[in-house]
N, C-alpha and C. Protein backbone atom coordinates (compact mmCIF):
# COMPACT_ATOMS: atom_id res chain seq x y z
N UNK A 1 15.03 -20.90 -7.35
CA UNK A 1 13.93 -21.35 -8.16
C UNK A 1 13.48 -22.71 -7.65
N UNK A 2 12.70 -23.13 -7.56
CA UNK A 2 11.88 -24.65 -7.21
C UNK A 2 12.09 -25.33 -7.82
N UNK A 3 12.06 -26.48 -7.40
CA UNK A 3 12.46 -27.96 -8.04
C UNK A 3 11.63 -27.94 -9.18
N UNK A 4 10.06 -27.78 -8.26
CA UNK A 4 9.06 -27.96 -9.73
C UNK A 4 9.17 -27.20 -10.96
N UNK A 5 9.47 -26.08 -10.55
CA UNK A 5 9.97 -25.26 -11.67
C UNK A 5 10.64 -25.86 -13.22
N UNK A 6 11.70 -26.05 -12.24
CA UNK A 6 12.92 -26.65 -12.79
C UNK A 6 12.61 -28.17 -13.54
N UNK A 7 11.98 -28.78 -12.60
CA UNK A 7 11.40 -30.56 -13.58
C UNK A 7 10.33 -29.63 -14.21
N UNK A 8 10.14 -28.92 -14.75
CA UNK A 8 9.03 -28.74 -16.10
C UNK A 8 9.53 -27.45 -17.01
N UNK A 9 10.84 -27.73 -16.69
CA UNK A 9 11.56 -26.86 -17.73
C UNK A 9 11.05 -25.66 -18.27
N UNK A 10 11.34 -24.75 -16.70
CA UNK A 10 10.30 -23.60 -17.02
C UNK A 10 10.96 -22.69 -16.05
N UNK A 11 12.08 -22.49 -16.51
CA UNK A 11 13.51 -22.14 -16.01
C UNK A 11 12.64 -19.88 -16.11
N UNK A 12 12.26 -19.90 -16.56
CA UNK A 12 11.56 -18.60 -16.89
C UNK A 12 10.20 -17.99 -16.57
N UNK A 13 9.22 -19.22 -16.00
CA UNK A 13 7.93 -18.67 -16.27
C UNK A 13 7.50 -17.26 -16.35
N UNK A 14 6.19 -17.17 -17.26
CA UNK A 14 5.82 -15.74 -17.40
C UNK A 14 5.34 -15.43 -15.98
N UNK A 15 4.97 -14.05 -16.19
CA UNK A 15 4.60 -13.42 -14.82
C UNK A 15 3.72 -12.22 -14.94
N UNK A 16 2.71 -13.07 -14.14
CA UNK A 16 1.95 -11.59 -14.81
C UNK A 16 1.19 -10.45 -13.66
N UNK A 17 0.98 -9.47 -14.05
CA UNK A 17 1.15 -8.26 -13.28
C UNK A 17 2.53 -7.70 -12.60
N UNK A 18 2.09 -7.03 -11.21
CA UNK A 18 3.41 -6.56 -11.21
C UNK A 18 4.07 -7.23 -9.72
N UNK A 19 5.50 -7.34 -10.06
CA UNK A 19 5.48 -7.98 -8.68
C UNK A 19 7.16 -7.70 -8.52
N UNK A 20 6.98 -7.20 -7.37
CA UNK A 20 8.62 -6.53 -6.83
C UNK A 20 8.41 -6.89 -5.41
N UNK A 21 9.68 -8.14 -5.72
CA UNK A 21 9.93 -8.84 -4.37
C UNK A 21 11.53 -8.05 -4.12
N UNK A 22 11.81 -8.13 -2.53
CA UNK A 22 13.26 -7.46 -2.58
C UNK A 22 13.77 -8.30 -1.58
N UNK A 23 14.57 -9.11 -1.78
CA UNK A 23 15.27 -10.44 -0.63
C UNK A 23 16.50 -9.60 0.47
N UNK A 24 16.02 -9.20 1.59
CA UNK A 24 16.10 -8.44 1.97
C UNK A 24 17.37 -8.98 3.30
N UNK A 25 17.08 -9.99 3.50
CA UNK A 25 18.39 -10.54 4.40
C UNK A 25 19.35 -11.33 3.80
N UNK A 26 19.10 -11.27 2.46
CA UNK A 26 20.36 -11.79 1.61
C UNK A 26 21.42 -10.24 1.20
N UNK A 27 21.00 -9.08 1.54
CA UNK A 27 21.83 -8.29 1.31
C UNK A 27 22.26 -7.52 2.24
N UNK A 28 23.16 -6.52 1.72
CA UNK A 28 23.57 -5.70 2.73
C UNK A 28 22.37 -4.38 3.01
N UNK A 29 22.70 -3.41 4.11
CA UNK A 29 22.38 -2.60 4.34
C UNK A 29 22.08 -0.96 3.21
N UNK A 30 23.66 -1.19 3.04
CA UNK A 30 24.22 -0.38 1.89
C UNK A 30 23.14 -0.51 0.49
N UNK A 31 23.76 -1.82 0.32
CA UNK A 31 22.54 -1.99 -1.22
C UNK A 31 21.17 -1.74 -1.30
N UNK A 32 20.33 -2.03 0.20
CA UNK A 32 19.30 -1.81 0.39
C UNK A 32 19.21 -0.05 0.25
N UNK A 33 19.84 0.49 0.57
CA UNK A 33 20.12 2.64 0.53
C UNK A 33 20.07 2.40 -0.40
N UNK A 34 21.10 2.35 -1.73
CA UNK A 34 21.43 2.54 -2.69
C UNK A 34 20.20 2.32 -3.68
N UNK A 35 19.63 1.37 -3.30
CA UNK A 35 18.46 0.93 -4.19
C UNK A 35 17.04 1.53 -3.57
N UNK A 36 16.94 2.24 -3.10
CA UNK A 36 16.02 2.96 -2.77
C UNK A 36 14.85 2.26 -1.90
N UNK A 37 15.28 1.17 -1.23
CA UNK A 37 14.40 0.41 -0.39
C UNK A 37 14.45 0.86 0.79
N UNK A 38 15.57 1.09 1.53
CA UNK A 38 15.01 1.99 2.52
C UNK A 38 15.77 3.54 2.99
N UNK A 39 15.61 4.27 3.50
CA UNK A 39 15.83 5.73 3.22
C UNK A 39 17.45 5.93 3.72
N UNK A 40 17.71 6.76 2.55
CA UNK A 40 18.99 7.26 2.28
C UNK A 40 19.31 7.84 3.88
N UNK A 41 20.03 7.09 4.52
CA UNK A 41 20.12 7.45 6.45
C UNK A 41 21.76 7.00 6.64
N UNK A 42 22.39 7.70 6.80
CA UNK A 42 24.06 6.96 7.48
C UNK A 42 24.09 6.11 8.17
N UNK A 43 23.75 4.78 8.06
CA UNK A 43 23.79 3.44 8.95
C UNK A 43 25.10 3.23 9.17
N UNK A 44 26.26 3.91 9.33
CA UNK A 44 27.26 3.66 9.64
C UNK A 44 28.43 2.55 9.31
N UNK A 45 28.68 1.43 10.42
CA UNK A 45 29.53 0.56 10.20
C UNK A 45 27.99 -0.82 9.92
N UNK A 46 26.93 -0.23 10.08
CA UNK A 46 25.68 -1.76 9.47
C UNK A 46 25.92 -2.06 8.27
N UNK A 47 26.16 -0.68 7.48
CA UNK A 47 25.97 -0.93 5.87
C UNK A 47 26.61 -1.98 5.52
N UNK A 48 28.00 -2.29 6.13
CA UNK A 48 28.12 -3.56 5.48
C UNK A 48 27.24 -4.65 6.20
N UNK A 49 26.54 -5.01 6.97
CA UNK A 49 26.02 -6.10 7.32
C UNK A 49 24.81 -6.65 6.64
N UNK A 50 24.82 -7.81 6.80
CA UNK A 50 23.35 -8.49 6.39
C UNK A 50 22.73 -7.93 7.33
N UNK A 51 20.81 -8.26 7.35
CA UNK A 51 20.18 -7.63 8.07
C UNK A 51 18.89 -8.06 8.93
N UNK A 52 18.76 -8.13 10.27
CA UNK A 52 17.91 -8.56 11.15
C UNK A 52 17.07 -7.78 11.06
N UNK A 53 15.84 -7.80 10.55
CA UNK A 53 14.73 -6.87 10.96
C UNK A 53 13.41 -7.35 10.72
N UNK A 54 12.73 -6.17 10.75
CA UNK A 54 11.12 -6.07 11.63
C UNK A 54 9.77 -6.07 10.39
N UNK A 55 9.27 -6.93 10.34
CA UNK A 55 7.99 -6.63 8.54
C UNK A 55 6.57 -6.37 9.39
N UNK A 56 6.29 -5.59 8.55
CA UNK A 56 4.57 -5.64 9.06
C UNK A 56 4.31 -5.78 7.37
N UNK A 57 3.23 -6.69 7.51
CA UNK A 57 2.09 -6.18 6.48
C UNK A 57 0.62 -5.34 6.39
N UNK A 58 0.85 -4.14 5.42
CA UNK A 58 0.37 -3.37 5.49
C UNK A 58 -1.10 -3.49 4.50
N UNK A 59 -1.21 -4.71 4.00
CA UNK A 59 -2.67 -5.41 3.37
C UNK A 59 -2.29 -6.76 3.44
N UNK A 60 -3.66 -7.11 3.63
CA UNK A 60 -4.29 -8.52 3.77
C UNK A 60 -4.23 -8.79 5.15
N UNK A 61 -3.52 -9.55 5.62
CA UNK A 61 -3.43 -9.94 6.88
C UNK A 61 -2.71 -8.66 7.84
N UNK A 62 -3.33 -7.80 8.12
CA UNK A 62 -2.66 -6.34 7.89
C UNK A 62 -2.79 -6.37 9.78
N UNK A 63 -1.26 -5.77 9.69
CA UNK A 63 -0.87 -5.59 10.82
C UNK A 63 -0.07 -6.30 11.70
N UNK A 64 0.13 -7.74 11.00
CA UNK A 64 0.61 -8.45 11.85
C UNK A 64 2.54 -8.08 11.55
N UNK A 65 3.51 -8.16 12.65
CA UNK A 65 4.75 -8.01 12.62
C UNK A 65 5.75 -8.97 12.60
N UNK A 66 6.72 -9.27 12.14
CA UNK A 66 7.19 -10.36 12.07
C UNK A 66 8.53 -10.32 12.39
N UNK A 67 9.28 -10.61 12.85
CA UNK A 67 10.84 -10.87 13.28
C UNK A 67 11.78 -11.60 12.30
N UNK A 68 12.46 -11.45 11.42
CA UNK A 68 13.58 -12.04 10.51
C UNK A 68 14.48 -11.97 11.14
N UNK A 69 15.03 -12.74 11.35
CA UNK A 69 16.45 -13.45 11.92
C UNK A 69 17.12 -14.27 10.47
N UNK A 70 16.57 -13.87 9.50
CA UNK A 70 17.02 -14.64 8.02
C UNK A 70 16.95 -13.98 6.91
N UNK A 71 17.61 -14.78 6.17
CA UNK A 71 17.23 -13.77 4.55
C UNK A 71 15.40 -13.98 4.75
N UNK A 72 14.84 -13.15 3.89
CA UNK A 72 13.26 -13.26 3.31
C UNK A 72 13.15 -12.49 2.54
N UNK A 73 11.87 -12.84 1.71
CA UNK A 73 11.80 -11.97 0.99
C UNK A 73 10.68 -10.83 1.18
N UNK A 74 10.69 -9.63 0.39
CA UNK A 74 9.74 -8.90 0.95
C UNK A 74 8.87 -8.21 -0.56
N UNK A 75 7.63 -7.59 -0.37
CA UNK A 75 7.22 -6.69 -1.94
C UNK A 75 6.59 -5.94 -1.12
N UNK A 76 5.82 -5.10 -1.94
CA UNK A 76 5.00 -3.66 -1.54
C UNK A 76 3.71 -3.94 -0.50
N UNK A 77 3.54 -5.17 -0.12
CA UNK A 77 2.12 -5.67 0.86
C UNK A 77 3.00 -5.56 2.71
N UNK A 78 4.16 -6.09 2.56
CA UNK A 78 4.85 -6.02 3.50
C UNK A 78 6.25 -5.12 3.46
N UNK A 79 6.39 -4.35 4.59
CA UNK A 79 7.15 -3.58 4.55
C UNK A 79 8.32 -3.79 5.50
N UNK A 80 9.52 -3.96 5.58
CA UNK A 80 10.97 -4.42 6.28
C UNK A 80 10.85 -2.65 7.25
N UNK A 81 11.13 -2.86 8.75
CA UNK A 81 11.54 -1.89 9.61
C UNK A 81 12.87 -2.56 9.71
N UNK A 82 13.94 -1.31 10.08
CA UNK A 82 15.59 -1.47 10.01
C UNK A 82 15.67 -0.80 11.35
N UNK A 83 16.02 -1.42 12.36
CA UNK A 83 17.07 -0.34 13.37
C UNK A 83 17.81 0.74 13.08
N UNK A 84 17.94 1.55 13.51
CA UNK A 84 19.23 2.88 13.23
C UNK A 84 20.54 2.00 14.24
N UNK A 85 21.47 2.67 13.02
CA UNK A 85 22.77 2.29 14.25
C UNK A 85 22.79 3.14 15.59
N UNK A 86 22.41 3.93 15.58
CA UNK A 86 22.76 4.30 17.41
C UNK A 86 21.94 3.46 17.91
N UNK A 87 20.83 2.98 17.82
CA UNK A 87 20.17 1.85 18.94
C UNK A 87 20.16 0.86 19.03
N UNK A 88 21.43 0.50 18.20
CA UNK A 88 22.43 -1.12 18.12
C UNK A 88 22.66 -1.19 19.85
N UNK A 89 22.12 -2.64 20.42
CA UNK A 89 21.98 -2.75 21.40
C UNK A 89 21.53 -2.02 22.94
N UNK A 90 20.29 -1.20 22.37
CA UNK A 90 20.10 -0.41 23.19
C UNK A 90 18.34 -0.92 22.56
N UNK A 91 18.04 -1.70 21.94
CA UNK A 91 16.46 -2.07 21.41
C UNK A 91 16.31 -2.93 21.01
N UNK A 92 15.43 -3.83 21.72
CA UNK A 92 15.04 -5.67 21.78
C UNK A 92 14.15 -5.40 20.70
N UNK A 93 14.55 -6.04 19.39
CA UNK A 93 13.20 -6.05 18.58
C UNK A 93 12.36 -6.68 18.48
N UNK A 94 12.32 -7.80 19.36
CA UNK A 94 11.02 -8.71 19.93
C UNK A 94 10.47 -7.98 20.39
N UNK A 95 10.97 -6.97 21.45
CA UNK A 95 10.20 -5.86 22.59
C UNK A 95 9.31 -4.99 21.27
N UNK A 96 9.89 -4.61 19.98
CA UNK A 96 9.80 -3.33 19.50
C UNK A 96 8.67 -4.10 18.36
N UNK A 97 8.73 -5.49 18.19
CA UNK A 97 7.67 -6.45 16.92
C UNK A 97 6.42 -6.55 17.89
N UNK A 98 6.57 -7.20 19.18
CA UNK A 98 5.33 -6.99 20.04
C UNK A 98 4.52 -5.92 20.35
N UNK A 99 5.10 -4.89 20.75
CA UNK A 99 4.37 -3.47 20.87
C UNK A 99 3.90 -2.97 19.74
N UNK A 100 4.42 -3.32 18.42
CA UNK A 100 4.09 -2.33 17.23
C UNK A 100 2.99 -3.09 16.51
N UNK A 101 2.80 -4.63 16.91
CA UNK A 101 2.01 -4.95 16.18
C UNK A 101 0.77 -4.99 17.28
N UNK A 102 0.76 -4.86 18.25
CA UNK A 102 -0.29 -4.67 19.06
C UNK A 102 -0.84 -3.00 18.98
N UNK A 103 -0.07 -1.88 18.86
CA UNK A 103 -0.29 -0.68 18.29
C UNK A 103 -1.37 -0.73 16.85
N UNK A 104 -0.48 -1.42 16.12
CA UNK A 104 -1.34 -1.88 14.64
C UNK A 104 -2.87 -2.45 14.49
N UNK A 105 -2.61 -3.52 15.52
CA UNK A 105 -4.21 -3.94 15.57
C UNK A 105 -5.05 -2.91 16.44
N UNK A 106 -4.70 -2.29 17.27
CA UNK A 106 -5.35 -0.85 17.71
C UNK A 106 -5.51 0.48 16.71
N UNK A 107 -4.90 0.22 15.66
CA UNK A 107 -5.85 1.56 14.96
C UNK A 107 -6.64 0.98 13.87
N UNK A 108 -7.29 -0.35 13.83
CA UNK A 108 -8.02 -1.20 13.10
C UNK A 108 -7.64 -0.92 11.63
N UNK A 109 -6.50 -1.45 11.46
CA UNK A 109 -5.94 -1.18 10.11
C UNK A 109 -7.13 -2.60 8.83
N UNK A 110 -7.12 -2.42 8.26
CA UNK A 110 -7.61 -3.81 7.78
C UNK A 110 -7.65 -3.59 6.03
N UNK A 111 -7.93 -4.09 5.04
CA UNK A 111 -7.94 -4.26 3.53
C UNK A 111 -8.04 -2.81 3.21
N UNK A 112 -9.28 -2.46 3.65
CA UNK A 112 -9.64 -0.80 3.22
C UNK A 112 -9.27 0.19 3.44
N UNK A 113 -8.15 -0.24 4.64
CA UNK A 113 -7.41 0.99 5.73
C UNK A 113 -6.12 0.45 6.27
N UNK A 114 -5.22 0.32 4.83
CA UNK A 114 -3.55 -0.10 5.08
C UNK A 114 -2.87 0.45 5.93
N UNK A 115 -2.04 0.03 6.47
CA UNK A 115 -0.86 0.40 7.37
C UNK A 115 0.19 0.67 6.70
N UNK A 116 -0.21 1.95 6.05
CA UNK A 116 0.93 2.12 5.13
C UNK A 116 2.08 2.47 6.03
N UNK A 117 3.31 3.07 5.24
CA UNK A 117 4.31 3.21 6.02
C UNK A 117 4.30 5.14 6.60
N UNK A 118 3.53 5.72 6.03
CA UNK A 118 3.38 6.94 6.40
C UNK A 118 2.77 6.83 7.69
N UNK A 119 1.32 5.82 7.95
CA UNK A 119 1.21 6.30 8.95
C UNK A 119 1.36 5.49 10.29
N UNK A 120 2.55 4.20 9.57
CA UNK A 120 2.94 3.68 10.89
C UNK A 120 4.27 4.64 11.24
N UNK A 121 4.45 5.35 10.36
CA UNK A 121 5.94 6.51 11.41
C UNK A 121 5.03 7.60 12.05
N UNK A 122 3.65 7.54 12.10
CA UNK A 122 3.41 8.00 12.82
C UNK A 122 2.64 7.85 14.25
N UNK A 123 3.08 7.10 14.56
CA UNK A 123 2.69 5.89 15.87
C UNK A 123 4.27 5.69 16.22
N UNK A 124 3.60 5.91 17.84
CA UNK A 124 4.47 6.06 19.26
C UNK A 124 4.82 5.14 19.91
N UNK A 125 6.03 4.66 19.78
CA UNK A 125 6.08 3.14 20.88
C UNK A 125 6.68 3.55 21.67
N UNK A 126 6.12 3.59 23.14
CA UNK A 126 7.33 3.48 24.54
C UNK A 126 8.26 2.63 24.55
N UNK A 127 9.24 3.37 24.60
CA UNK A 127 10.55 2.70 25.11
C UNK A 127 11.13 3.29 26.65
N UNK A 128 10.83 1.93 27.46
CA UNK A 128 11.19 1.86 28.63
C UNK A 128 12.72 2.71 29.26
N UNK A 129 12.74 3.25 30.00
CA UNK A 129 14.02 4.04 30.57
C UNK A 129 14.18 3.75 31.90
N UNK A 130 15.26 3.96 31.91
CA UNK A 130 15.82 3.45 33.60
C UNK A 130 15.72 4.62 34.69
N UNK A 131 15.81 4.70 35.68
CA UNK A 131 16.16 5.71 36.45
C UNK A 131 17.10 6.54 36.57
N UNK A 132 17.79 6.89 35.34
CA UNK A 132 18.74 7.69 34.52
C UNK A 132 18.24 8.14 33.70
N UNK A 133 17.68 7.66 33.16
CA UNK A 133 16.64 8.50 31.68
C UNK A 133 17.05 7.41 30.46
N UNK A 134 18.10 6.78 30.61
CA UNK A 134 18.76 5.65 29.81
C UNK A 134 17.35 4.75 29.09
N UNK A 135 17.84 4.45 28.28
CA UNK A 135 16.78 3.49 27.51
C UNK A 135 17.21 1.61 27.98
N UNK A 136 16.32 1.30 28.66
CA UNK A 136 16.49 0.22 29.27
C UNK A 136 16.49 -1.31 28.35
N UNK A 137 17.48 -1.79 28.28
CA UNK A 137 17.42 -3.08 27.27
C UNK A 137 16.72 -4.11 28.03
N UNK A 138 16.90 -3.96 29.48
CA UNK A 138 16.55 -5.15 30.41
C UNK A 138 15.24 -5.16 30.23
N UNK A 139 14.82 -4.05 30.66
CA UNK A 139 13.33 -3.89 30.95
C UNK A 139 12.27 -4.04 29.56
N UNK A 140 13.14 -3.40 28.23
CA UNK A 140 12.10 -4.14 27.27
C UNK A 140 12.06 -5.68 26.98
N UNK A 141 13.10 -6.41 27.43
CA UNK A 141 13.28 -7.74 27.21
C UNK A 141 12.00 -8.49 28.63
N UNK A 142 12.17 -7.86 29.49
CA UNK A 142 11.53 -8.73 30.80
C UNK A 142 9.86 -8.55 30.03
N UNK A 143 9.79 -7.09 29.77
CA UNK A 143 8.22 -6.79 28.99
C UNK A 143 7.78 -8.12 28.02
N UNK A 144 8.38 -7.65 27.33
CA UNK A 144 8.52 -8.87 26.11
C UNK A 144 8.45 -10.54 26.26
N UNK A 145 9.06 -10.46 27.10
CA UNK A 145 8.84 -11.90 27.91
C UNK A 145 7.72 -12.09 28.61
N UNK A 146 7.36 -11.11 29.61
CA UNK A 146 5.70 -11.58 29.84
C UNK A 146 4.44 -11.21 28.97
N UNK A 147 4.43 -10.00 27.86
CA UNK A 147 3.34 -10.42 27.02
C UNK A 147 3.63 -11.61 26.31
N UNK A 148 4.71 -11.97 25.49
CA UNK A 148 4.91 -13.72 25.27
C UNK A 148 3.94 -14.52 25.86
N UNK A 149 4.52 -14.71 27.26
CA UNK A 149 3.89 -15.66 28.12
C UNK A 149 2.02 -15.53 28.22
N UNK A 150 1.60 -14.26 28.08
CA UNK A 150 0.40 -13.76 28.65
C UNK A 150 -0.40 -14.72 27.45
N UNK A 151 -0.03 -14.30 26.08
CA UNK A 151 -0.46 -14.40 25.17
C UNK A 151 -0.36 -15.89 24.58
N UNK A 152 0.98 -16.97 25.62
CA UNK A 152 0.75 -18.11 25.18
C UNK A 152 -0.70 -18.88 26.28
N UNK A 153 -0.82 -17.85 27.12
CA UNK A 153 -1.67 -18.57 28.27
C UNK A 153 -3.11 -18.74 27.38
N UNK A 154 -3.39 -17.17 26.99
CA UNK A 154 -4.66 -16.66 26.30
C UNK A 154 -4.56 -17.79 24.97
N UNK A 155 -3.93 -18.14 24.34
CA UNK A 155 -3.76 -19.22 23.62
C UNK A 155 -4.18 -20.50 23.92
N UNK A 156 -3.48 -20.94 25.02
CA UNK A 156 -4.32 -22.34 25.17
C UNK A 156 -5.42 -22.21 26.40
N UNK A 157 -6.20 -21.07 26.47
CA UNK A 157 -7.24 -20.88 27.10
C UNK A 157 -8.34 -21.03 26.05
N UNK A 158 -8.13 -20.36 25.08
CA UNK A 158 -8.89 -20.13 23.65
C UNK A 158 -9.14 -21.80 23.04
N UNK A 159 -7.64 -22.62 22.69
CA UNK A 159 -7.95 -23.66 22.21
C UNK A 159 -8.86 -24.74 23.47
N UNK A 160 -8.87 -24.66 24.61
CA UNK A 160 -9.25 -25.57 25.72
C UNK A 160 -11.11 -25.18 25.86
N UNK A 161 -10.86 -23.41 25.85
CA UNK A 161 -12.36 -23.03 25.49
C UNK A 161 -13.19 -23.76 24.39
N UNK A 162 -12.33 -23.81 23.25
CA UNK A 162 -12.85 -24.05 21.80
C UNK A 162 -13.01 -25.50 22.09
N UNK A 163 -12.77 -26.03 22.65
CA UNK A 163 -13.17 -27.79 22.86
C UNK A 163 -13.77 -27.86 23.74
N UNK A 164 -14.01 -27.16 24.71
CA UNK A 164 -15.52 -27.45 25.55
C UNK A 164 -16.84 -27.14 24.64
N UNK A 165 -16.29 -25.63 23.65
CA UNK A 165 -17.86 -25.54 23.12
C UNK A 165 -18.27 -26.66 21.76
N UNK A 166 -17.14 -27.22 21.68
CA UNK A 166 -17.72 -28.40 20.76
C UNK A 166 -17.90 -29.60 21.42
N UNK A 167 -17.88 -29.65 22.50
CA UNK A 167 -18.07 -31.24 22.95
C UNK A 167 -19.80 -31.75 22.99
N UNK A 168 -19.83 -32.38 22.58
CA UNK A 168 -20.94 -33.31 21.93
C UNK A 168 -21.72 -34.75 22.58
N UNK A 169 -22.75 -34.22 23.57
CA UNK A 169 -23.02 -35.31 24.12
C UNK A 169 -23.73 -36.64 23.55
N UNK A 170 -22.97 -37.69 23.69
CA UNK A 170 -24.58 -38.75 22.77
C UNK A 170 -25.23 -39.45 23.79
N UNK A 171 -26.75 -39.33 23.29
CA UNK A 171 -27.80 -40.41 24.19
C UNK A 171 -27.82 -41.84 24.29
């Protein structure tokens, strides 16, 4: 609860409409099944773990993906993706947050046309394979590392652009 909260003795505030937040790296795997947040699947030896994973939001700022490396919290606008245990170390989820949210902004999801979760399971992400057929960890990490880079370039190309077109001559 917040400080401010708390200095205005409002240990309760009302709340209005509806709002189901689910703190999603403060728990386990297990509890998350059990409680019907994400689908009843044998996660194996994860269930006991806290949990690293993947959010898109599926309204408002729709589409964008996000990486938790922490507790957060989550409600029905944004939706938590979970790894399966067999692809415990066999899938960079930087590799798998970059591709999916670049997928996302390609089927022009936006306010009127959510990314719900039906039809982001139905969207295809390549996953890189080796010359074995193996699913390559290296190779989605090296990927991942140069759209990073591409996209920090296109970044300060954009901000360096954006200050030439405002520069302002005086007489």
């Amino acid at each position: 609860m917040s400080e401010e909260l708390l200095q205005r003795d409002l240990k309760n505030p009302p709340k209005f409409g509806r709002w189901d937040f689910y703190n999603i790296g403060a728990t386990s795997i297990k509890s998350l099944k059990e409680n019907n947040i994400i689908h009843n699947f044998n996660y194996g030896s994860e269930e006991k773990k806290k949990v690293d994973a993947l959010g898109w939001n599926r309204e408002g700022s729709v589409g964008y993906v996000f990486y938790h490396k922490h507790k957060f919290t989550t409600n029905d606008h944004h939706r938590p993706l979970l790894l399966k245990d067999e692809y415990e170390n066999r899938i960079d989820l930087n590799y798998i947050k970059i591709t999916l949210q670049e997928l996302l902004f390609q089927q022009g999801f936006k306010w009127s046309k959510t990314a719900s979760k039906e039809k982001v399971q139905e969207l295809e992400i390549e996953i890189p394979i080796d010359y074995y057929g193996n699913i390559s960890l290296e190779t989605q990490k090296i990927k991942a590392e140069r759209i990073q880079k591409i996209e920090e370039i296109k970044q300060k190309f954009q901000e360096k652009s954006n200050f030439i077109i405002n520069v302002k001559i005086n007489n």
